[in-house]
Protein backbone atom coordinates (compact mmCIF):
# COMPACT_ATOMS: atom_id res chain seq x y z
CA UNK A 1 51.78 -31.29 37.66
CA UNK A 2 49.55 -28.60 37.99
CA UNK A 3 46.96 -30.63 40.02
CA UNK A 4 49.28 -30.70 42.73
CA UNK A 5 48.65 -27.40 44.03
CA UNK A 6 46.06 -26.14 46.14
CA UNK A 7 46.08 -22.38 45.08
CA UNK A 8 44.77 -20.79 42.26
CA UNK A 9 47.65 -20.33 40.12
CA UNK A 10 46.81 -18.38 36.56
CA UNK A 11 48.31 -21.34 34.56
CA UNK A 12 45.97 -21.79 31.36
CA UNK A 13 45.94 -24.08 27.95
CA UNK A 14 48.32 -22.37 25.22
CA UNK A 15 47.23 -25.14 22.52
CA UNK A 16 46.08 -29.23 22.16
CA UNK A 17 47.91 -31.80 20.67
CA UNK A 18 47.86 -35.19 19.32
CA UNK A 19 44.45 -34.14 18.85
CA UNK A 20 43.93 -36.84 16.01
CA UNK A 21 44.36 -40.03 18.70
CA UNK A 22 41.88 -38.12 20.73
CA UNK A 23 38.67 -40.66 21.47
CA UNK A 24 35.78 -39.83 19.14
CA UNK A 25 33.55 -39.36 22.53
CA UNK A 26 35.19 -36.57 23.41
CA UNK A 27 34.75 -33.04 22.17
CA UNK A 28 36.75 -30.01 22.76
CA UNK A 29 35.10 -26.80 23.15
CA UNK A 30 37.59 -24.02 23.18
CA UNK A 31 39.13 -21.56 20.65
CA UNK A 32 42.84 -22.98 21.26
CA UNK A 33 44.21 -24.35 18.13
CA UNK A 34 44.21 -27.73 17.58
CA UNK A 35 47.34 -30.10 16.53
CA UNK A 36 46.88 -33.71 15.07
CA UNK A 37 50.10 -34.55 16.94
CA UNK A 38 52.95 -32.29 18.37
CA UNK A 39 52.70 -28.38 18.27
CA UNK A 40 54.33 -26.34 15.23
CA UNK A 41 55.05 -23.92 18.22
């Protein structure tokens, strides 16, 4: 897991998904596309 390190380490989002189970309290506010459940990737 990437919380497990102390160091900076570049690692960033490529995508979300199961975006469609997502709570309806939270928001995301990023350009990465969006997938209602796995990636098409």
């Amino acid at each position: 897991m990437a919380g497990l390190f102390d160091q900076p380490t570049g690692i960033a989002g490529g995508y979300h998904i199961y975006c469609a189970d997502k709570g309806d309290y939270y928001t995301i506010n990023d350009d990465l596309p969006q997938y209602p459940a796995s990636s098409t990737v």
